[in-house]
Protein backbone atom coordinates (compact mmCIF):
# COMPACT_ATOMS: atom_id res chain seq x y z
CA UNK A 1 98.40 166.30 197.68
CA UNK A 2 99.81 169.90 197.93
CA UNK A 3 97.85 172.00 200.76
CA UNK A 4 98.60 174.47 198.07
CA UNK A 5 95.32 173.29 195.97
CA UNK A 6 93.16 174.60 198.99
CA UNK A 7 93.92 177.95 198.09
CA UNK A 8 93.43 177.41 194.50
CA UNK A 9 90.74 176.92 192.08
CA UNK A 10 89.51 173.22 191.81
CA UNK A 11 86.72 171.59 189.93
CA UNK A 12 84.63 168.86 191.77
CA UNK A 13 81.99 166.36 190.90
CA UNK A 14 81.12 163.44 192.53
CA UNK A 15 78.59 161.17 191.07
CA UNK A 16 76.23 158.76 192.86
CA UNK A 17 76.16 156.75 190.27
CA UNK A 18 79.50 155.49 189.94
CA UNK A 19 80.44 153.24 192.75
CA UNK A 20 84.06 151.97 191.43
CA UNK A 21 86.96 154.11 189.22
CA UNK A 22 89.98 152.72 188.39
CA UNK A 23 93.31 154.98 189.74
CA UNK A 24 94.40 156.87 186.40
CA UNK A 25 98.10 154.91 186.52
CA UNK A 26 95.75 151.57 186.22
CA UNK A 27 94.52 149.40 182.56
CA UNK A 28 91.22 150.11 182.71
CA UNK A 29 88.97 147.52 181.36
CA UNK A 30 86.71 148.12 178.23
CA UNK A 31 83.66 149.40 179.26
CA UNK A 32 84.63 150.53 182.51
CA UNK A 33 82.93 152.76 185.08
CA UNK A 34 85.35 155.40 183.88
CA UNK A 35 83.83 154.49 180.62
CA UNK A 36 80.72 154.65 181.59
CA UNK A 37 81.43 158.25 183.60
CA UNK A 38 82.65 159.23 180.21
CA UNK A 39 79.72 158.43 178.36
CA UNK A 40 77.62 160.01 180.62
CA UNK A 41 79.18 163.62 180.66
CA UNK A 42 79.75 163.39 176.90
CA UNK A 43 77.56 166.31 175.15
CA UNK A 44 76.43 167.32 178.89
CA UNK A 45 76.33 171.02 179.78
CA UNK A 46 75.71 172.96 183.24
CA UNK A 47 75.24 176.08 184.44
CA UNK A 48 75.74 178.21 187.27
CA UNK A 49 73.36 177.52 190.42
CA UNK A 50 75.24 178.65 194.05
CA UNK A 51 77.95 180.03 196.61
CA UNK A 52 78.49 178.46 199.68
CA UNK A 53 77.58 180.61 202.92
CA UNK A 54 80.76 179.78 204.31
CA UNK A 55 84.55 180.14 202.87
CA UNK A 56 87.68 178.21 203.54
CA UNK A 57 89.51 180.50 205.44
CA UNK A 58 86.01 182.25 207.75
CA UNK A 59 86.84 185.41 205.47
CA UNK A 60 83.53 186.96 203.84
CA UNK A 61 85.59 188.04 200.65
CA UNK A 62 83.31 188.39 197.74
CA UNK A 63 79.50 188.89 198.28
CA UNK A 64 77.31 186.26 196.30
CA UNK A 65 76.64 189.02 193.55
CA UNK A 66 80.66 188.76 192.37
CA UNK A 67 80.78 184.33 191.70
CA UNK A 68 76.91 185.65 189.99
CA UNK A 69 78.44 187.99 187.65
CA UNK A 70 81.94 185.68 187.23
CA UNK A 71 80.11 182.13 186.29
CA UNK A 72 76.95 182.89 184.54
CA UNK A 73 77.97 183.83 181.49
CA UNK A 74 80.68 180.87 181.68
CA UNK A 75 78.84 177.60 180.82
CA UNK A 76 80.64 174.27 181.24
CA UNK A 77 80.46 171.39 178.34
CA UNK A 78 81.85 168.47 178.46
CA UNK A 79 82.93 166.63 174.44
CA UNK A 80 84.54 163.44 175.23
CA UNK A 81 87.77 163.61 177.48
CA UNK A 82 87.79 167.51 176.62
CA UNK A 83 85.85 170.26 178.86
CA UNK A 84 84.48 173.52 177.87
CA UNK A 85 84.52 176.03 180.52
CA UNK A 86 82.77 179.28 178.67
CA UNK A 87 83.54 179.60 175.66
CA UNK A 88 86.98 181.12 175.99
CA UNK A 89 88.94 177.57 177.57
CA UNK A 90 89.31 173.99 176.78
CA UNK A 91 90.63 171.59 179.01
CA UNK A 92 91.63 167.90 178.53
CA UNK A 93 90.60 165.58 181.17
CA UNK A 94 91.69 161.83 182.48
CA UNK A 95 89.71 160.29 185.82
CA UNK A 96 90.83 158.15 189.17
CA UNK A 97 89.30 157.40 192.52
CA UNK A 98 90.27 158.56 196.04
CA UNK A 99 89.45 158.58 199.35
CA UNK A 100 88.47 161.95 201.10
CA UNK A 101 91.08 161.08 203.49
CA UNK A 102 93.91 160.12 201.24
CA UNK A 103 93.12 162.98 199.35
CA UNK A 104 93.00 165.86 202.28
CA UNK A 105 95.32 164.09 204.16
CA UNK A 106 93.93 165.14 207.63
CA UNK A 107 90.55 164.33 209.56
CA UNK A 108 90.94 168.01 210.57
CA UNK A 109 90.82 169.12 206.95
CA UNK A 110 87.91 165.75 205.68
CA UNK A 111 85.88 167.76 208.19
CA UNK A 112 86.30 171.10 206.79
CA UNK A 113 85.30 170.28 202.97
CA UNK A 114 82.41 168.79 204.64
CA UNK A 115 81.22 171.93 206.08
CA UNK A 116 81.83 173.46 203.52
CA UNK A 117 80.03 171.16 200.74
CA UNK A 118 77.29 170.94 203.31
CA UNK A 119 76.48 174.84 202.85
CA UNK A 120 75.80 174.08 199.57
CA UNK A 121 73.76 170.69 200.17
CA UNK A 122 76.27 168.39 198.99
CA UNK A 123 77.45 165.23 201.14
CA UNK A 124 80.46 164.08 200.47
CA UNK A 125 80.98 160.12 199.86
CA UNK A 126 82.83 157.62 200.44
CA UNK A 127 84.94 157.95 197.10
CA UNK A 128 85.75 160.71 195.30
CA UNK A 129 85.74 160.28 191.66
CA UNK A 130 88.61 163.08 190.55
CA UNK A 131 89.21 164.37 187.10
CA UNK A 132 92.14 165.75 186.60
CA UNK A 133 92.58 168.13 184.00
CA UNK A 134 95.73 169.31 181.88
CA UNK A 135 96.49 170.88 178.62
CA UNK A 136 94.71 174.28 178.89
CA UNK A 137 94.04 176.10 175.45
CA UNK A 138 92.55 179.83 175.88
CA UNK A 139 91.62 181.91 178.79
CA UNK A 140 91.63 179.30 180.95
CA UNK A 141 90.80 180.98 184.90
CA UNK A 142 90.25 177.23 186.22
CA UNK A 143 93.56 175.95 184.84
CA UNK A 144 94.65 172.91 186.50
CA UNK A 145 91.75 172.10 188.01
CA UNK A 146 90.70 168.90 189.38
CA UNK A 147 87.23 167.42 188.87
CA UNK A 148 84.79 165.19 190.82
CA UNK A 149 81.88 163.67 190.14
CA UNK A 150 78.01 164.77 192.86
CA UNK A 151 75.39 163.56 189.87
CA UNK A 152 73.73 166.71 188.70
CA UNK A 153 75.68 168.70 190.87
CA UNK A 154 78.90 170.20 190.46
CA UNK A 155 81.10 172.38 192.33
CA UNK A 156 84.23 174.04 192.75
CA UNK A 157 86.91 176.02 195.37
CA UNK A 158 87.17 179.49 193.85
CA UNK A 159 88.26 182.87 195.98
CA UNK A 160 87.64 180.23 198.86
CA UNK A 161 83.90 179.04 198.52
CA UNK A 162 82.54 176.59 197.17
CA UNK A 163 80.59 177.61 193.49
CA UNK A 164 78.08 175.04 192.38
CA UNK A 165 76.66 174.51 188.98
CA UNK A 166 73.77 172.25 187.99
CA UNK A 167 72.73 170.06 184.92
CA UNK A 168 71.08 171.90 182.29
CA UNK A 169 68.53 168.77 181.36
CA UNK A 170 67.46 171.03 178.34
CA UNK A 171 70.58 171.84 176.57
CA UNK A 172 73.10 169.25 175.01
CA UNK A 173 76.51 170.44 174.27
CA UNK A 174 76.96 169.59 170.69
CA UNK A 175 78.96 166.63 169.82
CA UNK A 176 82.32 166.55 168.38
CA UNK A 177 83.11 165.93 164.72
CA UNK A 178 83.73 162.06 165.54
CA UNK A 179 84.48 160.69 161.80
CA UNK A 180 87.67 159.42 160.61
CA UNK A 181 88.53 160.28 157.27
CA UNK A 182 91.30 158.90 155.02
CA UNK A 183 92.32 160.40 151.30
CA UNK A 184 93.70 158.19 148.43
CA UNK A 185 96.27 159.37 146.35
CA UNK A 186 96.15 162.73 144.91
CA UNK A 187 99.16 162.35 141.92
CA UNK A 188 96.99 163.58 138.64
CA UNK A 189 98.03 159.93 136.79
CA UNK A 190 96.39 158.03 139.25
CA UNK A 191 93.82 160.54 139.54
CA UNK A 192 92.86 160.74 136.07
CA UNK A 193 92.75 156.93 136.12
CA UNK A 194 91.02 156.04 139.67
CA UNK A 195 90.31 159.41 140.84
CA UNK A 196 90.48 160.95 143.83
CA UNK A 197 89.03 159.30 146.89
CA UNK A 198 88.25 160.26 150.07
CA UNK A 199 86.78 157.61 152.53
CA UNK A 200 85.39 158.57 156.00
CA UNK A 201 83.95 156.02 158.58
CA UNK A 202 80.84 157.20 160.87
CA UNK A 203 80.92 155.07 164.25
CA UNK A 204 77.87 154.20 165.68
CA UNK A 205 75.91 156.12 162.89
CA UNK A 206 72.93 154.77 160.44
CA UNK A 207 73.25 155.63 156.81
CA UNK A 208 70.95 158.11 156.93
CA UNK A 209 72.27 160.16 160.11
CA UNK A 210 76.23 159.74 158.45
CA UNK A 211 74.29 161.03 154.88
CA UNK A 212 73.23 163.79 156.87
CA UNK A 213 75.81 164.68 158.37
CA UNK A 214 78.67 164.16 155.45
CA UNK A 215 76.33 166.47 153.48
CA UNK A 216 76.35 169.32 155.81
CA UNK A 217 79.94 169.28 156.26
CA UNK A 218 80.34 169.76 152.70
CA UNK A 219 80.47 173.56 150.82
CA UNK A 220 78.50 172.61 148.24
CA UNK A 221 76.00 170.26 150.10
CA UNK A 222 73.33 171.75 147.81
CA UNK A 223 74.27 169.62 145.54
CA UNK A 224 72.79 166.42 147.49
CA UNK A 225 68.80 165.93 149.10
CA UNK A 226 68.42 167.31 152.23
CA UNK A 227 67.50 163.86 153.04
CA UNK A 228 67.57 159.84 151.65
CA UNK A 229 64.25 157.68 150.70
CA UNK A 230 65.24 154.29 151.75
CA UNK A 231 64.93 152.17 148.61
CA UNK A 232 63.55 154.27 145.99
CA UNK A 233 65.85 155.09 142.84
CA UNK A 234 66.01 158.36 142.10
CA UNK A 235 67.33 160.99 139.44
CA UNK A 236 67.08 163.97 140.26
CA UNK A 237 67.81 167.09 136.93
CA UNK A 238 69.62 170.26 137.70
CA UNK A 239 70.26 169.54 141.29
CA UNK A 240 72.36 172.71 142.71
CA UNK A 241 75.64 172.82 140.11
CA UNK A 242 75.01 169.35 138.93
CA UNK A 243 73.30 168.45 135.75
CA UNK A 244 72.25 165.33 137.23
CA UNK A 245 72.02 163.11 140.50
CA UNK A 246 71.06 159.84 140.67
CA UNK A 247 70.56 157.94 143.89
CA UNK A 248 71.01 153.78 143.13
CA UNK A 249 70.30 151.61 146.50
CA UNK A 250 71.57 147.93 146.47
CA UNK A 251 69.88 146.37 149.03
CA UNK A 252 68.68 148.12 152.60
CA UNK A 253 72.52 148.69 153.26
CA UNK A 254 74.34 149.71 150.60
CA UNK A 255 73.55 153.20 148.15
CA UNK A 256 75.08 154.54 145.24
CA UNK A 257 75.31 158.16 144.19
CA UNK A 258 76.48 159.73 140.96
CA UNK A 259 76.85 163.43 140.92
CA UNK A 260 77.49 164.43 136.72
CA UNK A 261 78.95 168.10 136.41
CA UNK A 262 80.26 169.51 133.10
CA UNK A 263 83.67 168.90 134.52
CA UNK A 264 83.48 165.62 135.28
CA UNK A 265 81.36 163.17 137.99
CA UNK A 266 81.49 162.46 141.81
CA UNK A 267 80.22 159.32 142.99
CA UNK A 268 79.56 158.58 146.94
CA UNK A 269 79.51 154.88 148.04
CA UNK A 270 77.20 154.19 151.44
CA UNK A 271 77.36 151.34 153.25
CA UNK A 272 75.70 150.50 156.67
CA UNK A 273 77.05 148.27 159.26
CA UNK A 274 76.44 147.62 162.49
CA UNK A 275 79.75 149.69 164.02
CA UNK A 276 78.65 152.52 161.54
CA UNK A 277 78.61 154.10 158.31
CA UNK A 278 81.03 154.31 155.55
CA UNK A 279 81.53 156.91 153.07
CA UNK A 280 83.57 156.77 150.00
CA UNK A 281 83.81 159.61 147.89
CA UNK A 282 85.34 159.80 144.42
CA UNK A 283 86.04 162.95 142.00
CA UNK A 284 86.29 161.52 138.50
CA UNK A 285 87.80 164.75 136.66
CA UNK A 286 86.70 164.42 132.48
């Protein structure tokens, strides 16, 4: 490790929770603790809490009033392997385990961070989990930083101290747009004959939560119910642009929707699976 990163800015959270991480330039295993330390910072968000008394070099620099005004407006969010810090920087992020020693290098310097994480309340363990952190897109004034994981605690070296932020139990950062959507072919012969189709797959959603949500991606989601009625047919007149929407269900699993416009029809094709939802979507032009 460069000494260099002492005088830097760098991102820490260490998590009591995760006893073993595999070294970033290892397979990990499916459903690994990085996995699992994945899972559990995915949609989490955090907010400014602390300064540490103390500084890396003795200096006094900044008074506690300067990291207040810097890191209160600037959130942090975490959406998968990506990280949110305010809303002006995003920043990818891969993990690996490390000794405190192997990672300061020195007893000398081991003893120093724990000073200094002591100010703040923080012990540190045994292992470090580290996140290290690349690709910056935006203002990005923690570039390059390097994460570790306390539990609901996090903190990081800036202008010398150590800032802390805790979880923010009541807020959820919201979740990524996690479907995967494929398009048919779009040349007008085939179109006219087997129109257009679009098919997206929702992991890990019911029917209902991947109607939902395919409905308020859409422009012209007023042309659907707000919401499905589990087995009950439906037609529904003068529904938004449409002159008629009918709702078909075969079985608990599988649903049926014609949209009829004076243009043509659309017809959505549901079906429910363990792993997810599908969606299949197809513009029949007249």
């Amino acid at each position: 490790m460069d000494f260099r990163r002492f005088y830097g800015v760098a991102l820490l959270f260490i998590s009591t929770g995760v006893t073993t991480v595999y070294a970033s330039d290892s397979p990990l295993p499916i459903n690994s603790p990085v996995e699992e330390l994945t899972q559990r910072l995915d949609g989490s968000q955090w907010r400014y809490a602390s300064v540490s008394r103390e500084s890396l070099m003795g200096d006094k620099n900044h008074p506690d009033a300067f990291y207040q005004q810097t890191f209160t407006d600037k959130p942090i969010a975490f959406k998968g392997h990506e990280m949110m810090f305010g809303t002006a920087c995003r920043l990818s992020w891969n993990s690996y385990v490390q000794t405190p020693i192997k990672y300061y290098h020195s007893n000398s310097t081991v003893e120093l961070y724990t000073s200094l994480f002591a100010s703040v309340g923080l012990k540190l363990p045994e292992k470090l989990t580290i996140l290290e952190t690349t690709s910056p897109v935006g203002e990005c004034p923690v570039a390059g930083v390097e994460l570790l994981d306390f539990g609901s605690k996090l903190a990081f070296l800036y202008e010398d101290k150590i800032v802390t932020y805790t979880r923010d139990e009541n807020k959820q950062a919201a979740k990524p747009d996690i479907r995967k959507c494929e398009l048919g072919p779009r040349d007008m012969e085939y179109v006219y004959e087997n129109g257009a189709m679009t098919r997206c797959f929702y992991p890990n959603m019911s029917m209902n939560d991947a109607y939902e949500a395919h409905r308020k991606a859409r422009s012209d989601s007023g042309n659907l119910l707000p919401t499905l009625t589990p087995g009950k047919n439906l037609t529904i007149e003068k529904l938004g642009d449409t002159e008629r929407v009918e709702y078909q269900w075969q079985g608990d699993n599988v649903l049926h929707i014609t949209q009829s416009f004076p243009g043509g029809t659309t017809e959505f094709l549901l079906e429910s699976a363990t792993a997810g939802t599908t969606v299949t979507e197809t513009e029949f032009p007249d």
